[in-house]
C-alpha atoms as a PDB file:
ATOM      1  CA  UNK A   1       0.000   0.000   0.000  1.00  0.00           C
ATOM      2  CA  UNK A   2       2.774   2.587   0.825  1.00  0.00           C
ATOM      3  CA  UNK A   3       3.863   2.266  -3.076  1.00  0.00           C
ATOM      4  CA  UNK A   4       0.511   3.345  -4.106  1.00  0.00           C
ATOM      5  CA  UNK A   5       0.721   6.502  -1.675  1.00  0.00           C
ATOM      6  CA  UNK A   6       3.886   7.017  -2.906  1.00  0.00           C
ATOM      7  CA  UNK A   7       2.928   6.899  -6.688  1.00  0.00           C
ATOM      8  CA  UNK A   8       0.108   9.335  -5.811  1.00  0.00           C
ATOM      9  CA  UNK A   9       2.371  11.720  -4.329  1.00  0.00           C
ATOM     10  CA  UNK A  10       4.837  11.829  -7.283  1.00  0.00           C
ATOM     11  CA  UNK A  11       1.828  12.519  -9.542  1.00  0.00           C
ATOM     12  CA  UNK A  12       0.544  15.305  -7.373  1.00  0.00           C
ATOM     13  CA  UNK A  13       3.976  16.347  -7.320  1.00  0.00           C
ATOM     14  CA  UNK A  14       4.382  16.174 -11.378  1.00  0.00           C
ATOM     15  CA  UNK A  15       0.913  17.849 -11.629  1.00  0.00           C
ATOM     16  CA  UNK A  16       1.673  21.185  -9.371  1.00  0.00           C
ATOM     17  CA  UNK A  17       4.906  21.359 -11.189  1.00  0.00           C
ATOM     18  CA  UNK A  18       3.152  21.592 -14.467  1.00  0.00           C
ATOM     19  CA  UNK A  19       0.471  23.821 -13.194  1.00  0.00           C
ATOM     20  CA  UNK A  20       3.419  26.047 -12.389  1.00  0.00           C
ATOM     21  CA  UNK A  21       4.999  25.820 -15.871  1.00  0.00           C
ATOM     22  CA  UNK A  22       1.942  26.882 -17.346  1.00  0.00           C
ATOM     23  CA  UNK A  23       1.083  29.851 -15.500  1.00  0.00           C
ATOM     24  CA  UNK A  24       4.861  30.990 -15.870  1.00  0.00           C
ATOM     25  CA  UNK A  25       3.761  30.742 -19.174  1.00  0.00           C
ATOM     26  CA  UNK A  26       0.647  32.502 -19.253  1.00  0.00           C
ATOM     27  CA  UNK A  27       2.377  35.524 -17.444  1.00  0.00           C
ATOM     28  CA  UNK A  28       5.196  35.426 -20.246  1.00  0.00           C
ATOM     29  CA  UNK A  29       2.821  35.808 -23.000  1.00  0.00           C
ATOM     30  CA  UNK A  30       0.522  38.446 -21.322  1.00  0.00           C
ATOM     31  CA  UNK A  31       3.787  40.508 -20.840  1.00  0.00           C
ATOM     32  CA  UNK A  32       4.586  39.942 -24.458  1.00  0.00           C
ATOM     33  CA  UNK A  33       1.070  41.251 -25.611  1.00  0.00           C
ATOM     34  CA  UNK A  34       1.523  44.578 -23.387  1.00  0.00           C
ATOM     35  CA  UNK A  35       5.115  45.361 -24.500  1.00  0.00           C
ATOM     36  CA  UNK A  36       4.104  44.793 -28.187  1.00  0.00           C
ATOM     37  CA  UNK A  37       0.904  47.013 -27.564  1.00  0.00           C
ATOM     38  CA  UNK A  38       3.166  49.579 -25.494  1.00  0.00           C
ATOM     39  CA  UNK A  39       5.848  48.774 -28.617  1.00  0.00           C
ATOM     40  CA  UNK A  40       2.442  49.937 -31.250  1.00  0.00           C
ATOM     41  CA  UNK A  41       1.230  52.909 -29.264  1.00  0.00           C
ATOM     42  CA  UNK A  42       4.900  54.020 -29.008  1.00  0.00           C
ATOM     43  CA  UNK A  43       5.036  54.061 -33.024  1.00  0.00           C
ATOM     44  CA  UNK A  44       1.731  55.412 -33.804  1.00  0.00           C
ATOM     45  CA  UNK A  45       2.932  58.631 -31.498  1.00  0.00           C
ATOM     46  CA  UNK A  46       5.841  59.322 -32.917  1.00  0.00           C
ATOM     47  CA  UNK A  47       4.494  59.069 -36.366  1.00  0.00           C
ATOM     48  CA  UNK A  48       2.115  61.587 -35.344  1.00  0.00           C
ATOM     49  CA  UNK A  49       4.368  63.539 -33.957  1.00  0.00           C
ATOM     50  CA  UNK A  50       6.781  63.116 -37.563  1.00  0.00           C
ATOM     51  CA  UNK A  51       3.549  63.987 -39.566  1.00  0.00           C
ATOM     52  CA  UNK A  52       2.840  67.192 -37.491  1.00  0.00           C
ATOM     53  CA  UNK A  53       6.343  68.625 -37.828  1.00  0.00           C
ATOM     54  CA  UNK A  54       5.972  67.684 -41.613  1.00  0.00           C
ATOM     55  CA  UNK A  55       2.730  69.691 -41.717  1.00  0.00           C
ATOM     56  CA  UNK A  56       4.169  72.531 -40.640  1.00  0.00           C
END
């Protein structure tokens, strides 16, 4: 019986550390879609900023 506990306990084990993987993950790619929308705001201001000087 104490290899069955112990079986469970590795797979509880295995399971949290892939629960962990995957929200490291998820927090990696949410960071990635603000600094590319911070990274696409950036650009759109200073091209308006490049077509107001040009206006001028």
């Amino acid at each position: 019986m104490g290899w069955v506990k112990a079986k469970i306990k590795q797979a509880m084990g295995s399971k949290k550390e892939a629960d962990g993987i995957a929200l490291r993950n998820e927090e990696m790619k949410e960071r990635g879609r603000r600094e590319r929308e911070q990274a696409r705001a950036e650009a759109e201001r200073l091209r308006e900023g490049a077509r107001h000087r040009h206006e001028r």
